[in-house]
Protein backbone atom coordinates (compact mmCIF):
# COMPACT_ATOMS: atom_id res chain seq x y z
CA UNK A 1 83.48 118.08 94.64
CA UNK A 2 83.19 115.17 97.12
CA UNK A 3 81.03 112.34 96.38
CA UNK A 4 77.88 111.73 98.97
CA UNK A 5 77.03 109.03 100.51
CA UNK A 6 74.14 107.99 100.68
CA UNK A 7 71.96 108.41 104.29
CA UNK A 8 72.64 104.44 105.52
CA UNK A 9 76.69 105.19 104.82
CA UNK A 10 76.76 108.53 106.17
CA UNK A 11 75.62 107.14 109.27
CA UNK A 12 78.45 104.70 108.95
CA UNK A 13 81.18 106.98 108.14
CA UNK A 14 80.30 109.89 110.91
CA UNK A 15 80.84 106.45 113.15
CA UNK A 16 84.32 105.72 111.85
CA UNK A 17 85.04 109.85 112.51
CA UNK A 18 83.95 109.67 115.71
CA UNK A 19 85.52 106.46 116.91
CA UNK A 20 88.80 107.20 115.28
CA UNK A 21 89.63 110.95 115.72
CA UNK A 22 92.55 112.02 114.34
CA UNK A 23 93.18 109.32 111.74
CA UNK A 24 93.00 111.08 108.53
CA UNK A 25 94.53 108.12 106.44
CA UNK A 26 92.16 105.62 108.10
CA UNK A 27 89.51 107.79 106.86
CA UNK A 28 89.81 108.38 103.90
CA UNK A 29 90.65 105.13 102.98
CA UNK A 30 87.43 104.16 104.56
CA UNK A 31 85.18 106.68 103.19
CA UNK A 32 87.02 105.37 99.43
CA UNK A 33 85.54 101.96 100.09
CA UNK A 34 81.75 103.10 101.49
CA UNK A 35 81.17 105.24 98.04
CA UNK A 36 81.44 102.46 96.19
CA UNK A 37 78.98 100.53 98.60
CA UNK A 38 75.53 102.16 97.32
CA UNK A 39 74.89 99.42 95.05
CA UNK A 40 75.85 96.11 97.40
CA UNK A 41 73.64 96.86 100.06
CA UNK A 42 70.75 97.17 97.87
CA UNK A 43 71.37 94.15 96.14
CA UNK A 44 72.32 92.35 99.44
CA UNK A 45 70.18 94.13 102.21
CA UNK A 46 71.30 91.19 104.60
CA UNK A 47 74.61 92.87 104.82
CA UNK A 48 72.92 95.61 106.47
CA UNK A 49 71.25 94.06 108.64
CA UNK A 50 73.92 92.09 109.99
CA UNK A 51 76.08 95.54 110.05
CA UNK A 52 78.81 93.79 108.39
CA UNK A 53 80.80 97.44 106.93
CA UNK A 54 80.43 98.22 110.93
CA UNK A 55 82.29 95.13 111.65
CA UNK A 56 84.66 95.63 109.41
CA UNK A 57 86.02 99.44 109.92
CA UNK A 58 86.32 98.17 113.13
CA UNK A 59 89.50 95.83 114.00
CA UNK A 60 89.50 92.77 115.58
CA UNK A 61 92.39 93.98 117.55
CA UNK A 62 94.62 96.75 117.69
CA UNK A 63 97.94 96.46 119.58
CA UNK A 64 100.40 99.07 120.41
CA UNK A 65 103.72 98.97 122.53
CA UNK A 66 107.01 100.47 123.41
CA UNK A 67 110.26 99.35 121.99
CA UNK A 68 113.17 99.70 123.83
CA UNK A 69 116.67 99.69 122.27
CA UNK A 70 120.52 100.68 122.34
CA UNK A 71 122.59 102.23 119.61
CA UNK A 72 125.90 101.71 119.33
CA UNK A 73 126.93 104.73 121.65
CA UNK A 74 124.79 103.19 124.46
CA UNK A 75 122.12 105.37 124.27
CA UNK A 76 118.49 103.82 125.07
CA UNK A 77 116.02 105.00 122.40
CA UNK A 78 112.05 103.94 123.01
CA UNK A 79 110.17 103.75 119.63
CA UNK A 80 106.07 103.04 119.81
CA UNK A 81 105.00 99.90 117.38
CA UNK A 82 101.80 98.60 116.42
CA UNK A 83 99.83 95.55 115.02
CA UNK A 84 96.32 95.92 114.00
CA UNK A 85 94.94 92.58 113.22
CA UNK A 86 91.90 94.12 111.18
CA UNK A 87 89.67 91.00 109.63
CA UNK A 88 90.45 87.06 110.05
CA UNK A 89 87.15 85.71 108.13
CA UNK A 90 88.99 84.43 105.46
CA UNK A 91 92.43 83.54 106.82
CA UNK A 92 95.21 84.27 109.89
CA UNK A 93 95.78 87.93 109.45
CA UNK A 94 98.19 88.55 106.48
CA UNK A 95 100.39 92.15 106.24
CA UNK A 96 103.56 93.72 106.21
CA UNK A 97 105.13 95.59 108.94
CA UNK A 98 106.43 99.36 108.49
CA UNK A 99 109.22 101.38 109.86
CA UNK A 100 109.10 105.10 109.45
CA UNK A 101 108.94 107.98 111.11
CA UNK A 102 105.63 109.25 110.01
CA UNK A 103 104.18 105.56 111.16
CA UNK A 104 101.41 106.08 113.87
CA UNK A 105 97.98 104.03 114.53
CA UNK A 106 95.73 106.35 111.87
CA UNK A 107 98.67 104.96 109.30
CA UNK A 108 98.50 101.31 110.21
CA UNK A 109 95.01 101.43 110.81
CA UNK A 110 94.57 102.56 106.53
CA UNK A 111 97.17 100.03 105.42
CA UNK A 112 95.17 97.76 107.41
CA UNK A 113 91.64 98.26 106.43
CA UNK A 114 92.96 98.72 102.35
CA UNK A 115 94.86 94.98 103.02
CA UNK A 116 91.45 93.44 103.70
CA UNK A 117 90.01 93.81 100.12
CA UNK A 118 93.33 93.69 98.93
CA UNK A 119 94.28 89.80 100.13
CA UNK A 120 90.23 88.77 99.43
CA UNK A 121 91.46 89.88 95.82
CA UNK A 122 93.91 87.47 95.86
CA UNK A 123 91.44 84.09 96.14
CA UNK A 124 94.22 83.02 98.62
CA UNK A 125 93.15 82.23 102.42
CA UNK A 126 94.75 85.10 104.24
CA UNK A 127 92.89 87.94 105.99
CA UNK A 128 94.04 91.52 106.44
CA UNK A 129 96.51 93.23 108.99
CA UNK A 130 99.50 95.68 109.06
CA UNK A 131 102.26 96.98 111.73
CA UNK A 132 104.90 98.96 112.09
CA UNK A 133 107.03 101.41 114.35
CA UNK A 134 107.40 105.07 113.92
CA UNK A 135 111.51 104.02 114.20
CA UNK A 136 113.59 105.07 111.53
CA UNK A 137 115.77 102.52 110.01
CA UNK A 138 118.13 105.33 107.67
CA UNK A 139 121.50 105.86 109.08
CA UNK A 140 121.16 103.31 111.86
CA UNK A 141 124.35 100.14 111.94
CA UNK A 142 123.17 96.88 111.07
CA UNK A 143 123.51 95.94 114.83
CA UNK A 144 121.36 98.94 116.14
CA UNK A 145 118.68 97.27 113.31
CA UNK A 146 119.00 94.27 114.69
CA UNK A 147 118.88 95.25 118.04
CA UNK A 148 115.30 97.13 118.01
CA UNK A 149 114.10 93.89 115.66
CA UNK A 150 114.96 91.72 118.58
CA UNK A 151 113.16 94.26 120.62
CA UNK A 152 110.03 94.79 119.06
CA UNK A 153 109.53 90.66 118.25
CA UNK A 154 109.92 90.14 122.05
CA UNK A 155 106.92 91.71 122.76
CA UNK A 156 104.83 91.04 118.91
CA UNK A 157 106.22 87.26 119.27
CA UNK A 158 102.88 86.41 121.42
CA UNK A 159 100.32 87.74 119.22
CA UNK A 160 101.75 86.32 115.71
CA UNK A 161 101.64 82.51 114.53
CA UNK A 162 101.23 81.06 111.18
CA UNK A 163 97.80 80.06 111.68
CA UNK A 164 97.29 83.63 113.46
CA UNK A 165 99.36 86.21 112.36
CA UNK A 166 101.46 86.58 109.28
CA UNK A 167 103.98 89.63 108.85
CA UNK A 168 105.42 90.50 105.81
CA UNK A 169 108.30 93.61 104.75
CA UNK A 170 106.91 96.93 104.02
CA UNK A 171 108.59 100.26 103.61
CA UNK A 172 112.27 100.13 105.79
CA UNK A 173 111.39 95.94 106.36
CA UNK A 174 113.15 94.03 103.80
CA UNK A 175 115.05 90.76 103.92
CA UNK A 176 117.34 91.73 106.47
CA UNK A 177 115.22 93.24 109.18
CA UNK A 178 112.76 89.93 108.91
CA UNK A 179 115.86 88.09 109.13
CA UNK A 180 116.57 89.73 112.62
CA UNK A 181 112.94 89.06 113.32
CA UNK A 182 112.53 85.75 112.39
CA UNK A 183 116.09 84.57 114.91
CA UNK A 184 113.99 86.50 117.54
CA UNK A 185 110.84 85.02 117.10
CA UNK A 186 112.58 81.32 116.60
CA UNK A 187 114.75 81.68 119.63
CA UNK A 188 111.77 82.80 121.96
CA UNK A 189 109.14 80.20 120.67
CA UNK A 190 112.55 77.26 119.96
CA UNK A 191 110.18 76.67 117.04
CA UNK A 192 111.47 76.64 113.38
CA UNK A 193 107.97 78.14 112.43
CA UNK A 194 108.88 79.52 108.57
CA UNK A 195 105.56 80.22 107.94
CA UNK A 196 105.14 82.87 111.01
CA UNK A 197 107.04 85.24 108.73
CA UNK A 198 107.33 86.10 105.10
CA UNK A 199 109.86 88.02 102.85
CA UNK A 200 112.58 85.55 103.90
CA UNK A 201 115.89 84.57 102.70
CA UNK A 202 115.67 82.19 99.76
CA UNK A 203 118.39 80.32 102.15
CA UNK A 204 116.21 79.99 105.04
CA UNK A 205 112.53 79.46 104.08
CA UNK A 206 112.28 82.53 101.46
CA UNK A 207 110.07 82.36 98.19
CA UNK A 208 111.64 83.09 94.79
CA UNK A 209 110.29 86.21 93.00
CA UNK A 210 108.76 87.32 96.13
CA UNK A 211 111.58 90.50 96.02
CA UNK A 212 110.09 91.41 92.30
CA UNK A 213 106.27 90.16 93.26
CA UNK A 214 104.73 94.22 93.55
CA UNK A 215 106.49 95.47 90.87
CA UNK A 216 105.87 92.91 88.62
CA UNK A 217 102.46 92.70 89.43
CA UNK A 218 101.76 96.43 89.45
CA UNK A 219 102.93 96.20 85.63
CA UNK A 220 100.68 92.80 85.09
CA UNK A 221 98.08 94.76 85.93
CA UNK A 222 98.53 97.88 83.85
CA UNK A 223 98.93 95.36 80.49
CA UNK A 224 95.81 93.90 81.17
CA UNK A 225 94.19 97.32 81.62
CA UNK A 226 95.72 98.17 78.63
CA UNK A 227 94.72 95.20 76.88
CA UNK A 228 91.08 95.90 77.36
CA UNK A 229 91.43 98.96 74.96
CA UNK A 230 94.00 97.53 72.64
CA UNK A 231 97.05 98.46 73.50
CA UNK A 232 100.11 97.46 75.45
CA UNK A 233 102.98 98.80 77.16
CA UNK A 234 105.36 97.92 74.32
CA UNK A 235 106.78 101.18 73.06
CA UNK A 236 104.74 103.07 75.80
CA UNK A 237 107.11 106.07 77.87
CA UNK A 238 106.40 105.45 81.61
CA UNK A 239 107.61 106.90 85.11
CA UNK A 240 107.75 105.30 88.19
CA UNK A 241 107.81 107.08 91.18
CA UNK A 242 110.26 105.77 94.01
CA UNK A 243 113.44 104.03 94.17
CA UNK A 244 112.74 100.90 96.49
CA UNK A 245 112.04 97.36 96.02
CA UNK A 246 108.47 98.36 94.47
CA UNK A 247 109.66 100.96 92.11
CA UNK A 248 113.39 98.74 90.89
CA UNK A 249 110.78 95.97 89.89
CA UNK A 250 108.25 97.91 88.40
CA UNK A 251 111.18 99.27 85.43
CA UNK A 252 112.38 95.59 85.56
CA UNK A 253 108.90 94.26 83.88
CA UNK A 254 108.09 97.58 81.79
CA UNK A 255 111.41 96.87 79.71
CA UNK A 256 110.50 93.44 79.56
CA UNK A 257 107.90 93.88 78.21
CA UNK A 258 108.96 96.73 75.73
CA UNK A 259 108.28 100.17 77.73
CA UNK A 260 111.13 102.55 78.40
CA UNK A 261 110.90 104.21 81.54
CA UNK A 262 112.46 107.75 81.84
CA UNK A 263 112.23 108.85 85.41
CA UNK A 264 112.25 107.80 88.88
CA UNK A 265 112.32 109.02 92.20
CA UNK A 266 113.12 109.22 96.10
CA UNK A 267 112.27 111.47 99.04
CA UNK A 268 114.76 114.02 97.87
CA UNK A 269 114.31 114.52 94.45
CA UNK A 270 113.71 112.91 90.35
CA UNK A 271 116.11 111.48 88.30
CA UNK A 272 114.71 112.03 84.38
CA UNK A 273 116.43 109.94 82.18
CA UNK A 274 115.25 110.38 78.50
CA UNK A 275 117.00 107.84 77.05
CA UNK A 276 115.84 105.46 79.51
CA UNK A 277 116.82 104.64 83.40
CA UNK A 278 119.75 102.11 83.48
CA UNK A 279 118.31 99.74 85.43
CA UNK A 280 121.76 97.83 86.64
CA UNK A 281 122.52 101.39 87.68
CA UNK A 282 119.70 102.31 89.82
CA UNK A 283 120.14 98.26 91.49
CA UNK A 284 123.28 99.37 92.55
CA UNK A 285 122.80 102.37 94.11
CA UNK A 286 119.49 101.95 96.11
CA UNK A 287 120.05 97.65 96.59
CA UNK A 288 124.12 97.38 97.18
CA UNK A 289 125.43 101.16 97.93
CA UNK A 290 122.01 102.23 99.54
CA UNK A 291 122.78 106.02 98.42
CA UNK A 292 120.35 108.61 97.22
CA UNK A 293 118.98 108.16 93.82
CA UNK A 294 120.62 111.57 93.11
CA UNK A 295 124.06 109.97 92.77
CA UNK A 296 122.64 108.40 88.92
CA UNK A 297 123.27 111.45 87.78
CA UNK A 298 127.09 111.63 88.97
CA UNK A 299 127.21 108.31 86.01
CA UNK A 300 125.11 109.46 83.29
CA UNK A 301 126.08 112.52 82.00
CA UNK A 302 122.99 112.97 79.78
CA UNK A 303 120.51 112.40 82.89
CA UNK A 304 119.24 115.31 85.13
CA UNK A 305 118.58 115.04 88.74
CA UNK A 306 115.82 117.90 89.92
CA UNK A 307 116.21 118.26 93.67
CA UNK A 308 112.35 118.20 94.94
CA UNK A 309 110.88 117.77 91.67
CA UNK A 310 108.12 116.51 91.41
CA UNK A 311 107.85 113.49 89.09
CA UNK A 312 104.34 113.54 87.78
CA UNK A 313 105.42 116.85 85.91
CA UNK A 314 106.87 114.62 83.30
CA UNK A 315 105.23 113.78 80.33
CA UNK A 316 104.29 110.02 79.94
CA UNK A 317 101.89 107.56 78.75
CA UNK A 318 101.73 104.96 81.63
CA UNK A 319 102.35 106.35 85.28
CA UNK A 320 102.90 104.29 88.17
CA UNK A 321 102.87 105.49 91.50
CA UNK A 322 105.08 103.41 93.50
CA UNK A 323 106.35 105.35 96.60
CA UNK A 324 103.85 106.35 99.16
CA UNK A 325 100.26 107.54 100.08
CA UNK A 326 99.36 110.61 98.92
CA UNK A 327 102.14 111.50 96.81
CA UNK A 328 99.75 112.20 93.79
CA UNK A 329 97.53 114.95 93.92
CA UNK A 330 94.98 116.63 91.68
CA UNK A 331 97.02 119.49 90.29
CA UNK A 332 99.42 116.17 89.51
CA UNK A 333 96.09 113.94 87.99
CA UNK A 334 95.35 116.84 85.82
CA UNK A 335 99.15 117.68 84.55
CA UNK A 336 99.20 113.50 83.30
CA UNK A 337 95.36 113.39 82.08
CA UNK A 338 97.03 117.10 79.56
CA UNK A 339 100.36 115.68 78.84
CA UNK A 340 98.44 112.31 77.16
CA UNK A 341 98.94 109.36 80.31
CA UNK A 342 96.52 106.85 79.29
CA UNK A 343 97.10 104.67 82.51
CA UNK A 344 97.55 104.50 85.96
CA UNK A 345 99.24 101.26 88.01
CA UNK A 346 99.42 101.91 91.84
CA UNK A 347 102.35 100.36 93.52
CA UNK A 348 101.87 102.19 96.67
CA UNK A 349 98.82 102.08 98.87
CA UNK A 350 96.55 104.77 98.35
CA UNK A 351 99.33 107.08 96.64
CA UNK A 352 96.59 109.11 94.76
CA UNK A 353 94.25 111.27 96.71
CA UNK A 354 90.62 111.42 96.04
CA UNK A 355 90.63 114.28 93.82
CA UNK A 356 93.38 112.94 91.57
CA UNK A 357 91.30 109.64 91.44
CA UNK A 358 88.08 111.59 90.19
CA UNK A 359 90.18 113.48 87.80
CA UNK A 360 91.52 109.97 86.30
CA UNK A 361 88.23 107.86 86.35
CA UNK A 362 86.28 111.61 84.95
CA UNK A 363 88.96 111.52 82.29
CA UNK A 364 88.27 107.94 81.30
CA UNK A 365 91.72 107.00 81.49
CA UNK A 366 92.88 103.09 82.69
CA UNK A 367 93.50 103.43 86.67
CA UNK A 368 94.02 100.62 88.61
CA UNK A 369 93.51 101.44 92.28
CA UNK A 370 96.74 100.22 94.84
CA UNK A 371 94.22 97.39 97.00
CA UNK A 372 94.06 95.55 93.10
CA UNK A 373 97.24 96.60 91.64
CA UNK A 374 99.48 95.97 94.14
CA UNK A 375 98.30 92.47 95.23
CA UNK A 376 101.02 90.36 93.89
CA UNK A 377 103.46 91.49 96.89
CA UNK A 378 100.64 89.61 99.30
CA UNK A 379 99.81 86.89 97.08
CA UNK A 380 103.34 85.66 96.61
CA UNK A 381 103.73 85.72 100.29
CA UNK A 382 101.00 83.72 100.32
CA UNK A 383 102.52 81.21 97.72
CA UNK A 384 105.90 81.65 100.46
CA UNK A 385 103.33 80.39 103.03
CA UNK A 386 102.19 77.14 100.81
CA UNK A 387 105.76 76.46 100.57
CA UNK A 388 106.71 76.57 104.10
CA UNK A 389 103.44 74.54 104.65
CA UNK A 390 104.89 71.81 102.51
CA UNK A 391 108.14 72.23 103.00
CA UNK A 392 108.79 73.13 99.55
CA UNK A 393 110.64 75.22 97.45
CA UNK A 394 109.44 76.52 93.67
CA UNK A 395 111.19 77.51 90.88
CA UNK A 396 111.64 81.46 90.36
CA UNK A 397 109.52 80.57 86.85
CA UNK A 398 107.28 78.36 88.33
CA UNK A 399 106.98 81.12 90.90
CA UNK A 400 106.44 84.01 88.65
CA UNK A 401 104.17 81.81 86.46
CA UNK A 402 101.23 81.77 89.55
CA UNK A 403 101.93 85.26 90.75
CA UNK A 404 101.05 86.54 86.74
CA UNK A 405 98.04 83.89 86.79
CA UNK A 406 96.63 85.99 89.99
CA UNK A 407 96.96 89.23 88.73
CA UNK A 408 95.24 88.31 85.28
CA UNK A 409 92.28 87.17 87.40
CA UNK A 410 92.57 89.89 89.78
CA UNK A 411 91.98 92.64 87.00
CA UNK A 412 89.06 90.03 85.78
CA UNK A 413 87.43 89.85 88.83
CA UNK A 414 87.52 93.45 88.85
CA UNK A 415 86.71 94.17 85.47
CA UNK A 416 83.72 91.91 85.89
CA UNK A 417 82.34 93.26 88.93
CA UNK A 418 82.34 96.44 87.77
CA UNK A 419 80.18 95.54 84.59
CA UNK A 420 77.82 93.84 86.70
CA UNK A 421 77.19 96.96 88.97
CA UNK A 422 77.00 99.54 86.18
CA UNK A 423 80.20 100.52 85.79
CA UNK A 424 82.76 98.98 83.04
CA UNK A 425 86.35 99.81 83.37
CA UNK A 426 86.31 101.29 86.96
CA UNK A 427 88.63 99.40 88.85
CA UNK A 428 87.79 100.97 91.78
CA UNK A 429 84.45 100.11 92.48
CA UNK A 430 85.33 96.90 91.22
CA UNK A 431 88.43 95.88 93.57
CA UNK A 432 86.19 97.74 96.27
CA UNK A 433 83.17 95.26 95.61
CA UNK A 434 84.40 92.25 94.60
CA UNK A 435 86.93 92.34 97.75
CA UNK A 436 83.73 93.50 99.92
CA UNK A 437 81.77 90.77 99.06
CA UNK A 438 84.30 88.01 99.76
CA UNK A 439 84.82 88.89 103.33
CA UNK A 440 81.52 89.86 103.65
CA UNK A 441 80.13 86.10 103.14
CA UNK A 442 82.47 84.57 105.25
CA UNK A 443 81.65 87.02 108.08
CA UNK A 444 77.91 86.25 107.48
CA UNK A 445 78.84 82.75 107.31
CA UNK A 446 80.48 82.43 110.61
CA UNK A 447 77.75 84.39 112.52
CA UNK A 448 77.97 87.30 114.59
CA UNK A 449 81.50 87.26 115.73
C-alpha cells in the first residue's frame, strides 16, 4: 500500500506530475522526500508559506543539448546531454555526470533532486546538480571517448565554473573521460581551473581516496548502523551488487573490516563466491581488462557464475545495493528480510523501490537510504575542491581519515533527526529531514529567489 500524503503535499506532488510528465524517476524520488515532510511543515509553517518544497522540485536550470561526434570509421553520431543545476543555496552546484543509454531528463532530473539532500548531508558548501548523455561509452576506442568528451565540454564549458558548477564521474565517467573533459574545458577557457572538475588524476589536481570514497563510505555507514544495535560487520556474510568503482570498494572495506563478501554482480549476470570474492581478481577484470564479471568464474573453479541471476536471491546478513536505481524490488526486500539480512547500505541512488523500502523499515531491519549512504563519493570531491582551492595535496590517510569523520556524523545527524521527529532508527526520514532543513534555511535566508 502507498503511503498518503497529506492534503498540503498532495497538492504539491500532483504539481511535480503535471509539470514533469513522463519522468517516473523524478517522481518518485520526489514523492520519497514529501512523505517524510508531514512533520517539518508543522513544526516550521514558514516553510510553507514561503513554498520552499515548490522551489525546490523545481530546478534552477535545466540544460539540454546535442553532441556531435566521429568514430573511428568517420561516421557522425549525435548523442542528447544534459545539466540540471537543481539548488545553489548552499554552494556552486555539486554532481556527477552520467553516460548511458537509458540517461534522459526524468533520470538526471532524480539524480538531481536526491543530490540536494544528499551534499546538505555532507556539512560541506556545495549544492546539488547532475548531467549526463544518453551516449554509451562500452565498446567505443579511447579516441571516439575522447572525441564526444571534447564535444559535449564545448558546449557545457559555459555553464560550469568552480564557483558555479562542479561535475564529478558517475556511471561510464571515471578518471579518464574527466581527463578528456578537463583538456577541453582548460583549452577553451586557457584557464588551469582544477577545481571546475572533480574525480581527477592524482597527477593533475586529483584527490587521494576519492576512487574508494562511495564504497568506503557506503560500508562506514552500515557499521555505524550496525553499531547502534550492537553489532558489526566483522564475521557478517554480505553481497554487493555491481562490479564498478562503487561495488570494487564496497568488498575492499567489508574485508577490512572483517566481513566476507560472497557475491557480486554486473548487467549480465552474478558471480557467487562462497568462499569469498577475490578481490585482486575482480580489480583486474572490471579496472585493467574491463571484461564481464562472468570471466571470475573462468579462474575460480569453485565459484559459479548465474547468467541473469538475480543477486538478492542469496542469502546474507548485510546487503548493499551498489549498481543502479531500481534494481531491488519487493519480491527481492522480502527474499533478504526471510533469509535473515539485518542491514541495508545503498551505494546506488535510489536502487530500492518504494515497496522494498516499506518491506525493510516494516521489518525493522538497519536501512540506510542511497542520499545518506552514499555521500562520501560527494564529500570527498568536496575535500578534492579544498585542495585545488589551496593548492594542496593530502595524504590518502589523512584523506580517508575526514571522509570516515563525515560519514560518522552523517548517520548521527540522521539518527538524531529521526528521534527528534518520532521516529528512531529510520534513516530515511532522517537523511530526508535533516537534508530538507539545511537547504531550506538558506533558501529562506536569501529571500525569494
Amino acid at each position: 500500500m502507498v503511503p498518503s500524503l497529506d492534503e498540503k503535499l498532495e497538492l504539491i506532488y500532483q504539481e511535480v506530475l503535471h509539470r514533469n510528465p513522463g519522468e517516473a524517476e523524478f517522481h518518485q524520488a520526489v514523492r520519497e522526500v514529501l512523505e517524510t515532510l508531514g512533520p517539518v511543515l508543522g513544526k516550521y509553517p514558514e516553510f510553507a508559506d514561503r513554498k520552499i518544497i515548490q522551489r525546490i522540485c523545481e530546478p534552477e536550470r535545466q540544460i539540454i543539448f546535442r553532441v556531435p561526434w566521429q568514430d573511428d570509421k568517420g561516421e557522425v553520431h549525435i548523442n542528447r546531454a544534459f545539466r540540471v543545476e537543481f539548488n545553489s543555496a548552499l554552494g556552486p552546484y555539486k554532481g556527477g555526470m552520467r553516460f548511458h543509454p537509458s540517461v534522459y531528463l526524468g533520470i538526471i532530473k532524480f539524480l538531481g533532486f536526491e543530490q540536494i539532500f544528499k551534499n546538505a548531508l555532507t556539512g560541506m558548501p556545495i549544492g546539488g546538480g547532475k548531467g549526463g548523455s544518453d551516449f554509451d561509452p562500452k565498446g567505443k576506442s579511447s579516441d571516439e571517448i575522447m572525441r564526444f568528451c571534447q564535444s559535449l565540454m564545448t558546449e557545457l564549458y559555459r555553464h560550469l565554473g568552480e564557483y558555479t558548477d562542479v561535475p564529478a564521474g558517475d556511471i561510464g565517467v571515471g578518471q579518464r573521460e574527466i581527463g578528456y573533459m578537463f583538456g577541453q574545458y582548460k583549452r577553451i577557457t586557457n584557464k588551469y581551473e582544477s577545481g571546475v572538475l572533480t574525480g581527477k588524476g592524482l597527477a593533475w589536481g586529483g584527490s587521494r581516496a576519492r576512487t574508494e570514497a562511495t564504497g568506503y563510505g557506503t560500508v562506514y555507514f552500515a557499521q555505524e548502523m550496525l553499531k547502534t544495535r550492537g553489532e558489526s560487520l566483522d564475521g557478517k556474510t554480505c553481497v554487493v551488487s555491481g562490479s564498478g568503482n562503487v561495488a570494487i570498494y564496497a568488498i575492499e572495506k567489508i574485508m577490512q573490516l572483517g566481513g566476507k563478501v560472497i557475491a557480486c554482480s554486473d548487467s549480465n549476470g552474478v558471480i557467487l563466491d562462497e568462499e569469498g570474492l577475490d578481490l585482486e581478481l575482480v580489480k583486474r577484470i572490471k579496472e585493467v581488462d574491463r571484461r564481464r564479471i562472468s570471466t571470475y568464474a573462468q579462474s575460480r573453479k569453485h565459484a559459479v557464475y548465474r547468467d541473469g541471476g538475480n543477486i538478492w536471491a542469496i542469502p546474507c546478513q548485510v546487503a548493499l545495493p551498489c549498481a543502479t536505481q531500481n534494481e531491488l524490488n519487493g519480491k527481492d526486500a522480502r527474499n533478504l528480510v526471510k533469509q535473515g539480512c539485518i542491514a541495508v547500505s545503498e551505494g546506488a541512488n535510489m536502487p530500492t523501490t518504494p515497496e522494498g523500502i516499506r518491506i525493510f523499515l516494516d521489518a525493522g531491519i538497519a536501512y540506510g537510504p542511497g542520499k545518506a549512504a552514499n555521500a562520501a563519493g560527494v564529500a570527498t570531491s568536496a575535500l578534492e575542491m579544498q585542495q585545488n582551492a589551496s593548492r594542496d595535496s593530502w595524504t590518502f590517510q589523512y584523506t580517508e581519515h575526514r571522509l570516515h569523520q563525515i560519514m560518522v556524523d552523517i548517520h548521527k545527524t540522521c539518527h538524531e533527526t529521526a528521534e527528534e521527529f518520532g521516529a528512531p532508527g529510520n534513516y530515511v526520514i532522517g537523511a530526508n529531514i535533516a537534508g530538507f532543513l539545511k537547504v531550506a534555511r538558506a533558501m529562506v535566508a536569501m529571500g525569494l529567489i
